[in-house]
Structures are given as C-alpha cells and as structure tokens.
Protein backbone atom coordinates (compact mmCIF):
# COMPACT_ATOMS: atom_id res chain seq x y z
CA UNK A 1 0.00 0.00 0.00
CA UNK A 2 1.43 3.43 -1.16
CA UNK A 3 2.19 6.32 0.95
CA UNK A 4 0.09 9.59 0.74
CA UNK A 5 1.83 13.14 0.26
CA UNK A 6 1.98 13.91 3.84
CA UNK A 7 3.69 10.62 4.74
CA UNK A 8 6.16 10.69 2.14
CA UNK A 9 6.94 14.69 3.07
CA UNK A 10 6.98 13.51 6.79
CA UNK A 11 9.43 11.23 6.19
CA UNK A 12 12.01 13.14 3.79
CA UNK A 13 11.82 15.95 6.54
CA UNK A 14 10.29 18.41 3.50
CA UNK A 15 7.15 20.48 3.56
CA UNK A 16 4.45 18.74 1.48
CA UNK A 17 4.43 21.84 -1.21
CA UNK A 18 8.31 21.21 -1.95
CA UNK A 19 7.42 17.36 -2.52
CA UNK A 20 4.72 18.51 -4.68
CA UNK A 21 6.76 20.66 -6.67
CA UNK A 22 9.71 18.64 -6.83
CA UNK A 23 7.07 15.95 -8.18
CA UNK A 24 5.38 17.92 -10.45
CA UNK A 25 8.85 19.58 -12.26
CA UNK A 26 8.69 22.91 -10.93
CA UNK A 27 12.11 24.66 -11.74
CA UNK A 28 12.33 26.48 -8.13
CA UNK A 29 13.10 22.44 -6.87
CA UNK A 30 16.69 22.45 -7.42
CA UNK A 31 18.05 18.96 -9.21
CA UNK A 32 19.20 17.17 -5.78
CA UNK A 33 16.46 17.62 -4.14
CA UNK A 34 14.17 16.65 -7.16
CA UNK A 35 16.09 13.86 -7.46
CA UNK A 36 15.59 12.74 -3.60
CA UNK A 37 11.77 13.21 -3.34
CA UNK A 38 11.62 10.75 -6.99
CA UNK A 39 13.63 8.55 -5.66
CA UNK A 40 11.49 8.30 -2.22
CA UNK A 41 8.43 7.81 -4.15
CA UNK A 42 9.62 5.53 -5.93
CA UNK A 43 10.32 3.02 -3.25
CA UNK A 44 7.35 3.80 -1.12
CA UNK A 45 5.14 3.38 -3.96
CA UNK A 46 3.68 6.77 -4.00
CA UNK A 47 0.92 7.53 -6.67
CA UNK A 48 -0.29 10.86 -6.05
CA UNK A 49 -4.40 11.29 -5.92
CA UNK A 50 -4.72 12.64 -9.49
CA UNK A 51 -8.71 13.09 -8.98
CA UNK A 52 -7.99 15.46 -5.79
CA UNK A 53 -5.44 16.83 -7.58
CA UNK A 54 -7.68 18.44 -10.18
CA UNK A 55 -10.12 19.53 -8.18
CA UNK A 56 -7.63 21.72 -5.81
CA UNK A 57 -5.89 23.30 -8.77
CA UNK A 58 -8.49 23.29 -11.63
CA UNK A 59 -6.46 20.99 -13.70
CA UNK A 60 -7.48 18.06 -15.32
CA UNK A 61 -3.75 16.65 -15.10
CA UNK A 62 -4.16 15.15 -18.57
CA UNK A 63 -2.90 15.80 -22.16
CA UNK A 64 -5.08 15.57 -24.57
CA UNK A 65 -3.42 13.74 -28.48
CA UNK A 66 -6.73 13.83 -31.27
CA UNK A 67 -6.36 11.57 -34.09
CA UNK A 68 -8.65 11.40 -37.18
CA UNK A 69 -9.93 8.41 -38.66
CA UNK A 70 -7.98 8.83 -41.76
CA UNK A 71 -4.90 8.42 -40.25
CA UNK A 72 -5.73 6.34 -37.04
CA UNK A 73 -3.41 3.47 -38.64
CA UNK A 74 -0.87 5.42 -37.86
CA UNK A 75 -1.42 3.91 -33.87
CA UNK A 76 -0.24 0.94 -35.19
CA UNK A 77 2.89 2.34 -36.79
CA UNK A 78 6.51 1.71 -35.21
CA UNK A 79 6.91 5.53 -35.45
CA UNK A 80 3.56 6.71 -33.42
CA UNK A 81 4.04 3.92 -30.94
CA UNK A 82 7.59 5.15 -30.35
CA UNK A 83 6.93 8.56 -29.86
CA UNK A 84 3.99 8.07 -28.35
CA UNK A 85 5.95 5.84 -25.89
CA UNK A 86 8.55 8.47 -24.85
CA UNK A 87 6.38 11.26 -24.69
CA UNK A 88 4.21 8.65 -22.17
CA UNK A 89 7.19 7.99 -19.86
CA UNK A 90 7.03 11.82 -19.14
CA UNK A 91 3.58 12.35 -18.74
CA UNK A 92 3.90 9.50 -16.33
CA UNK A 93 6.69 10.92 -14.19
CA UNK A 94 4.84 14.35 -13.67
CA UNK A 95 1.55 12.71 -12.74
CA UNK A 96 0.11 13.46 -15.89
CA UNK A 97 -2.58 11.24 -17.89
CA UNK A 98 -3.05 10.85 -21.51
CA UNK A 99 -5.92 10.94 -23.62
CA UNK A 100 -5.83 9.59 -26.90
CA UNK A 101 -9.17 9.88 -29.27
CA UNK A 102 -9.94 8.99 -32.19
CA UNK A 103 -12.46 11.03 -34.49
CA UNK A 104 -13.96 11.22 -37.91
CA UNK A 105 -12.13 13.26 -40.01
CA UNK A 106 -15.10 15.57 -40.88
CA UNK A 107 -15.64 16.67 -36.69
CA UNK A 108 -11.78 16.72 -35.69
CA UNK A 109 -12.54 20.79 -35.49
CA UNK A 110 -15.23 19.89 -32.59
CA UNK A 111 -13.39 17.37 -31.39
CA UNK A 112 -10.36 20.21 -30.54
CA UNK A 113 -13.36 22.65 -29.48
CA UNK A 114 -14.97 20.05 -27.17
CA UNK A 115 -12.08 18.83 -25.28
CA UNK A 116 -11.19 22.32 -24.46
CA UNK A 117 -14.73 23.83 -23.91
CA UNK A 118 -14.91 20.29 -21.27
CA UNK A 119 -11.41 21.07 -19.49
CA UNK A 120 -10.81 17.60 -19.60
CA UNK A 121 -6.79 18.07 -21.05
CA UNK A 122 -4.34 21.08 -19.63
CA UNK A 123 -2.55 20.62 -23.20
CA UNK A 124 -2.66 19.16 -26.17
CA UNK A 125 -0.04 17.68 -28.53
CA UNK A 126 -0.72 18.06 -32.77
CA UNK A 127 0.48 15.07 -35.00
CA UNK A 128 1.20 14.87 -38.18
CA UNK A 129 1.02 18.53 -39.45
CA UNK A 130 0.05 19.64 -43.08
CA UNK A 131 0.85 22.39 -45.01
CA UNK A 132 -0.89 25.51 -43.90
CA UNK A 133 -2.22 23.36 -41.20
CA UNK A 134 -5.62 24.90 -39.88
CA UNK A 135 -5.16 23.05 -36.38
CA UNK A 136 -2.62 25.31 -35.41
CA UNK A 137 -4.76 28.22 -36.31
CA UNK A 138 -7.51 27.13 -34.59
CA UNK A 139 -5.70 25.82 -31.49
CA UNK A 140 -4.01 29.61 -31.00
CA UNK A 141 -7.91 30.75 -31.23
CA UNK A 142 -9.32 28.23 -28.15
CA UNK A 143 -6.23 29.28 -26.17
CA UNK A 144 -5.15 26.10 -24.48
CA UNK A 145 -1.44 24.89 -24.61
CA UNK A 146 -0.35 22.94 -27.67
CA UNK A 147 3.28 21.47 -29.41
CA UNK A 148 3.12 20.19 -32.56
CA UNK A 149 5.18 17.25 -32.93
CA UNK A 150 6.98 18.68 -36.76
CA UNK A 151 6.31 22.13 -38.56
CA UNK A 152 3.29 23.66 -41.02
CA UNK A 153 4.97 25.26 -44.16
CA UNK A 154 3.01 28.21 -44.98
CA UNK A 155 1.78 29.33 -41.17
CA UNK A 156 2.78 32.60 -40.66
CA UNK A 157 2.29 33.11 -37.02
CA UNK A 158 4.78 31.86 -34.47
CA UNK A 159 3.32 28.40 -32.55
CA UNK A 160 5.35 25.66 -30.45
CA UNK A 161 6.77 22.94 -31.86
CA UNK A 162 9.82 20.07 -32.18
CA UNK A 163 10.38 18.84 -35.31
CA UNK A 164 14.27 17.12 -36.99
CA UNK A 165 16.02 19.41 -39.51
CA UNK A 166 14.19 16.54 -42.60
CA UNK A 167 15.93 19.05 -45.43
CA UNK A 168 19.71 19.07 -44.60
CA UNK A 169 18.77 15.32 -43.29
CA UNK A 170 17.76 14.03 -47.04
CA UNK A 171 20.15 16.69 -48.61
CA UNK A 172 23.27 15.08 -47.02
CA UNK A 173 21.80 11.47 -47.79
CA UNK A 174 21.61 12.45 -51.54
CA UNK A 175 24.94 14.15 -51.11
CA UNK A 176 26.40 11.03 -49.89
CA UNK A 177 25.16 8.91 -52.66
CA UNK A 178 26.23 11.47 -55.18
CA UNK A 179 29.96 11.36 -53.49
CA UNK A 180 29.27 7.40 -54.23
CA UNK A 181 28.99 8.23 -58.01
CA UNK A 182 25.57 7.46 -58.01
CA UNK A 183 23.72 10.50 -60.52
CA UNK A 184 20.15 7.84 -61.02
CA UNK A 185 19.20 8.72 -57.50
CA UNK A 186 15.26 7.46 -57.31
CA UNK A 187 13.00 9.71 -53.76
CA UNK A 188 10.65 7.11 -52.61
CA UNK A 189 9.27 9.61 -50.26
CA UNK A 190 5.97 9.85 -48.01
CA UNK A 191 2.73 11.92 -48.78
CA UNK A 192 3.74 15.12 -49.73
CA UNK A 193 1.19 16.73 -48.55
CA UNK A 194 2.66 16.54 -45.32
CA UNK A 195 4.90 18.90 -44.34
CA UNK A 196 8.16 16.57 -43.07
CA UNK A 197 8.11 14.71 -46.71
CA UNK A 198 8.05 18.08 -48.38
CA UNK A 199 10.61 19.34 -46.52
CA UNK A 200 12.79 15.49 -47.46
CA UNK A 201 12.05 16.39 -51.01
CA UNK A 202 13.41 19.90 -51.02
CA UNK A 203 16.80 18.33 -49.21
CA UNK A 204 17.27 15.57 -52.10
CA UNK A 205 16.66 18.54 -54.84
CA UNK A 206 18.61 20.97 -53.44
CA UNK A 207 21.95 17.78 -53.45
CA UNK A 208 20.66 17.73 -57.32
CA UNK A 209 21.01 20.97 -57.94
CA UNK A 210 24.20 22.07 -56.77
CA UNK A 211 25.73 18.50 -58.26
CA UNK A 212 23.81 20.17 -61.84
CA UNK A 213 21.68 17.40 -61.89
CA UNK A 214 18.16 17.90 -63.84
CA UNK A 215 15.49 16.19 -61.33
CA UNK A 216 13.98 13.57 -63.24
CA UNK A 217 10.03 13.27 -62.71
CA UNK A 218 10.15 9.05 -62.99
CA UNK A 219 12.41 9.05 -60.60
CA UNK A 220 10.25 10.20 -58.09
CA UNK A 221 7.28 8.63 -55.62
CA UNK A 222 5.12 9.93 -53.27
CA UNK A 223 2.46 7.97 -51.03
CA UNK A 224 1.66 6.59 -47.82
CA UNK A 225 4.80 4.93 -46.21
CA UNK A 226 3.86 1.07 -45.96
CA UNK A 227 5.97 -2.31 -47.09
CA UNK A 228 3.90 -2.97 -50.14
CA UNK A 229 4.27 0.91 -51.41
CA UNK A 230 7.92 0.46 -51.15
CA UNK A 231 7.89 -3.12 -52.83
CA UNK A 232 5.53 -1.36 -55.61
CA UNK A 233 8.05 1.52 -56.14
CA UNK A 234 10.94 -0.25 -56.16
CA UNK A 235 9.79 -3.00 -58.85
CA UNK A 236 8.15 0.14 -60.93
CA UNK A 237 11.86 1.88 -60.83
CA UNK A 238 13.64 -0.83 -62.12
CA UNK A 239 11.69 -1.68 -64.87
CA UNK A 240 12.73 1.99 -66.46
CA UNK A 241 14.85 1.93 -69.62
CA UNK A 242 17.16 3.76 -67.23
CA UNK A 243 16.57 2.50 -63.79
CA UNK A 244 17.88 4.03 -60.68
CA UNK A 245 21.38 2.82 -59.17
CA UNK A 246 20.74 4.19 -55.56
CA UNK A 247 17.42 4.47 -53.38
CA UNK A 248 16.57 7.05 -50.77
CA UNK A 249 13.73 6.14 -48.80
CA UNK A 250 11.36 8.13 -46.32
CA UNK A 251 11.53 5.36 -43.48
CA UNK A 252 12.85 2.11 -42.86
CA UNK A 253 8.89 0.13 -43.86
CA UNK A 254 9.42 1.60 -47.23
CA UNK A 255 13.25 0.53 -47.62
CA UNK A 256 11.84 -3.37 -46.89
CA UNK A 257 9.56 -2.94 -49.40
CA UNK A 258 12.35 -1.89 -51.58
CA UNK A 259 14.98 -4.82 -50.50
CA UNK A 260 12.13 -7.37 -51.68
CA UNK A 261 11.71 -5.09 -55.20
CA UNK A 262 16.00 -5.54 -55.33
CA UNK A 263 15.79 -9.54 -54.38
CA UNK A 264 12.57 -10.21 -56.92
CA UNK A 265 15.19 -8.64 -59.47
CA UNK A 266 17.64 -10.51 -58.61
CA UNK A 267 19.93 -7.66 -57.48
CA UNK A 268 21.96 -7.56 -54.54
CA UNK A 269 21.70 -4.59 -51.69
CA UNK A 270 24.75 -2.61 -51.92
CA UNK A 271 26.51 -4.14 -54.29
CA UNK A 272 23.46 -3.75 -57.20
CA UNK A 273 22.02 -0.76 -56.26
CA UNK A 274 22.37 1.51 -52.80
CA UNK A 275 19.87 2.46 -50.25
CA UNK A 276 19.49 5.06 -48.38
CA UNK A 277 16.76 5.49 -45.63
CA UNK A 278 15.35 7.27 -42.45
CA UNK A 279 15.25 4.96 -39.68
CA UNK A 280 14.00 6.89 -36.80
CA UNK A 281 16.10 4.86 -34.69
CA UNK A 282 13.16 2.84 -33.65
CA UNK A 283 13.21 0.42 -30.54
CA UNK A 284 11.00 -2.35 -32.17
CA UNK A 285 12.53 -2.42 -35.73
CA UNK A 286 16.47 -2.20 -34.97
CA UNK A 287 18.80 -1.32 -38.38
CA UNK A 288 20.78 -4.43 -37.66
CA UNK A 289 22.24 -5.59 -34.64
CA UNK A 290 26.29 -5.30 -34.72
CA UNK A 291 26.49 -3.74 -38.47
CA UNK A 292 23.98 -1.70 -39.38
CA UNK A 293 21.43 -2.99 -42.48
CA UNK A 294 20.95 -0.11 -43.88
CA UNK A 295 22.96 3.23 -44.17
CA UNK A 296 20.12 5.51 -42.69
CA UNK A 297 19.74 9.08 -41.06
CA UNK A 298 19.15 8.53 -37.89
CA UNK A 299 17.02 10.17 -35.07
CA UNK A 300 15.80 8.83 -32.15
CA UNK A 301 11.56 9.56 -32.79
CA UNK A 302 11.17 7.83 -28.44
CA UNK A 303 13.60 10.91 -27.30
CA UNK A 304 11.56 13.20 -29.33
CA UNK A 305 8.56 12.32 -27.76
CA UNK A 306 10.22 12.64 -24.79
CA UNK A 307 11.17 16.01 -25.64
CA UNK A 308 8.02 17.37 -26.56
CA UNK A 309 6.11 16.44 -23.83
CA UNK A 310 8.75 18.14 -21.56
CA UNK A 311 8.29 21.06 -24.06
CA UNK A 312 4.23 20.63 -23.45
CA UNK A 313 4.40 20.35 -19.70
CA UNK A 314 6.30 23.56 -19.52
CA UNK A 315 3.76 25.36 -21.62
CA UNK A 316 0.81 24.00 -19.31
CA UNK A 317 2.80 25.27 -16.10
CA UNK A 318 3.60 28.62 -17.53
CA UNK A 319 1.46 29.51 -21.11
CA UNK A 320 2.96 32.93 -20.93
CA UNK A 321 6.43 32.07 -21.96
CA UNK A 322 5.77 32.24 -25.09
CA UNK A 323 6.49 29.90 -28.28
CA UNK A 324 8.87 27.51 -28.03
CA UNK A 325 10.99 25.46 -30.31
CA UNK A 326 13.73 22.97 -31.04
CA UNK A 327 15.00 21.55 -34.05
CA UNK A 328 16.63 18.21 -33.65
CA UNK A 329 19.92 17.11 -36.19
CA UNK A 330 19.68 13.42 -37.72
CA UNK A 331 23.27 11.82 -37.86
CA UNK A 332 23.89 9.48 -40.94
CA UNK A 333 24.85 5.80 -40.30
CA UNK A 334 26.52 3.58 -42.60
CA UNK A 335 25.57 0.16 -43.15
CA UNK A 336 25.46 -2.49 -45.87
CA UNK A 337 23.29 -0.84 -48.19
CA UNK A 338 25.51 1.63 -50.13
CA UNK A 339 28.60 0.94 -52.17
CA UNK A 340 30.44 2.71 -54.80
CA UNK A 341 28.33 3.15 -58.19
CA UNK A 342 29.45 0.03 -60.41
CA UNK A 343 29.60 1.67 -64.15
C-alpha cells in the first residue's frame, strides 16, 4: 500500500508543497532535491491522488493527443508507438494522464473545441502537421497549450513545436550517394502533402542541384509509407529503360519494401544498387544488430517524444512564456546498403 503526500513529506523531513513541486517539475526544486523526493516515491510506492489533484488546482492533469480516422493506422505504426511511448514515460513521471481519441475526419474541429470547452486536457499535442495546417490556427484561437510534434509550411504566425532538420537530413543522404557516383538517384518519399516529406524532397533537390543534376520526374514517388508501397516503387523503378542505381527512402517500412523489389530482381543490396533510408532509430525495428542494415539518417523519434512532452508540460505550467521550439539534427549511419556506383 502506497504512501500519501503527507507521509512521504513527513518522512524526507520536507514540507508537502516542496514534494509537490519537486514531483510535479517545478524549476524552483533544485536537481538534488528533485532527485531525492523521486527517488522516495519511488520506493514507497507513491501515486499521487490525481482526482484530488484536479479539483484543488483546476487541472485536469491530462494531455489531450486527437487523431482522425484517416490516419488512425498510424497507432499501429513503429513511429507513433515510439513517440507516443517516450512522450508517455514523461507524462507519467509528472503525474500526468493521456488521452488519446480517435475522431472522424469531418468533426476533428469539434473534437479540438470540445475537449477544451470540457477542461478535460491542460494541453494538447498536434500530429502529423500539413501544409498551412488549420489546427494550429484554430488551437491559437481556443487558447489552451499545444506542441506540434513537426512544422506547417506556410503558417505565418509563431506556434510551439519540435520537429528534426528533414531538409539538410535528405540533402546530405543524396549528397552522400552522389559522393558514391551514383547520378540515377530514385525519392521514394511519403505523402507530400505533409509537411516533413516536403521538406525530405526539397533536401534531395537541393543535393541535385548544386551536383547540376536535372530532377527527373520518374524518378520520383510519393504515397503513404507502408511495405507494399515500397515493394511497388521499387519494382516500378527498375523496370525503367534507365533505372535508378541508388534508393533514398522516407523510413525504414518503405526501404523493406524496396529490398524485396532488389531480391525479386535478382539484385543484390549494396553491391546492385544503394539504399538510403530514415530509420528513426526505432526500438522495435532495430537497423541491424552489430552492423547496421541499412545506411540511414538517424534520429531517435522515443527521445523526441520525450522532448516534446517536456516542451508541453512547460507550456501547461507557464502559457505565458511564449512559443517555443527545437529543431533536432539526424546523424547518418553507414551500413550495408551503399557501395560505390558500379559503371
């Protein structure tokens, strides 16, 4: 049986407000003594009264993370969960729940307004953002906390968000192939209506252009990021008269799909034809154990959920700070998918 707040003060020789605080994240805690009431609650099992809680500060203690219909697969994928997992593990630790709905596409506008006319959330956390994404707009109008986990080309005012630097991430992939001798570079990329695969695009045209490339239209794909898309793609690519000698690919699902295109081809990986792909470091799909499979730009998508939420939970304690942003660098990682161009 756990402790309650009182007890757990008691016995640290604290005032219950400094346990709270230190509990909740407050900066005034310093580290130490953060660390000390944590690591007391911890072993006596404390789990603070979440329901009294809210009703002596007018906080729900909840974040609130809408998803529409139209892209509630997403749950499912490797990506969401991770970032969904990191961002949990913070919520967690400050006492925090999470809400996660799901809506049809066509009332994700009342679904925002509701949760915020109930006060059921104290923040909530924007996925997958479009160009000239309305959410944000409408978010800024209702006036309760938000992040957006990536950026909206084409919204001028300034909003909160965490997003990975996807342009000089793809741009240094192509340059890398390029360096390779590879000039048939083929973008499998995501939707590009979203803003992070426009953003990949831009990166691989900008290596083009200052290599004095011409982009070539076949060379390029855009859809949803799945196995079979990549699989599609890839078998589609190397059936041109002049097929592509190097890949890169918007996530690690896709460059499967394009490993099975290579072997139905009977082409080797790396030594054939190179791929490049973003990986998002992910815990349940690893890029190879001791040697990496794939050369990949890498970014760790659980530390940026981690990262966001932090960047959330600050908002909801003080919404008058203002915007706030970061913009997280990929690293690239070699692996056994590239190799010199063979001419």
């Amino acid at each position: 049986m756990g402790v309650t707040l009182k007890e757990l003060a008691s016995g640290l020789g604290l005032s219950p407000t400094t346990v709270s605080r230190a509990l909740n994240g407050y900066p005034e805690v310093n580290q130490a003594t953060r660390q000390r009431v944590l690591d007391a609650a911890r072993t006596a099992n404390y789990h603070p009264n979440t329901r009294a809680k809210s009703l002596a500060t007018g906080q729900s203690r909840a974040i609130g993370h809408i998803i529409p219909i139209s892209t509630s697969h997403e749950i499912v994928n490797p990506v969401f969960a991770d970032f969904i997992a990191g961002a949990g593990e913070v919520y967690s630790r400050a006492g925090y729940d999470m809400v996660l709905s799901v809506v049809p596409d066509d009332e994700e506008e009342n679904a925002y307004r509701n949760i915020v006319a109930r006060g059921s959330v104290d923040g909530l956390l924007v996925h997958g953002p479009r160009l000239h994404d309305d959410r944000i707009t409408l978010l800024q109008d209702l006036g309760l906390p938000f992040m957006v986990h990536g950026r909206s080309s084409g919204v001028q005012t300034p909003y909160s968000w965490l997003d990975i630097n996807n342009r000089r991430s793809f741009r240094r992939a192509t340059e890398f192939l390029l360096e390779l001798g590879h000039t048939r570079i083929a973008l499998v990329n995501g939707l590009e209506s979203m803003d992070f695969a426009l953003r990949r695009r831009t990166g691989y045209l900008d290596a083009l252009a200052v290599a004095g490339i011409v982009p070539c239209p076949d060379l390029m794909r855009s859809a949803e990021m799945t196995e079979p898309y990549g699989h599609q793609a890839g078998r589609e690519l190397l059936r041109l008269p002049d097929p592509p000698t190097a890949f890169l690919a918007s996530s690690m699902i896709v460059a499967y799909g394009l490993r099975r295109a290579l072997t139905d081809a009977g082409l080797k990986l790396g030594r054939d034809v190179s791929v490049v792909t973003h990986d998002d470091d992910l815990s349940y799909m690893p890029n190879g154990l001791e040697v990496p499979q794939f050369t990949a730009t890498c970014s760790s998508v659980r530390a940026a959920g981690r990262k966001t939420a932090d960047m959330l939970l600050s908002l909801v304690r003080d919404p008058d700070q203002g915007p706030i942003t970061h913009l997280m660098e990929t690293r690239l990682v070699l692996g056994d998918s590239t190799g010199r161009h063979r001419t």
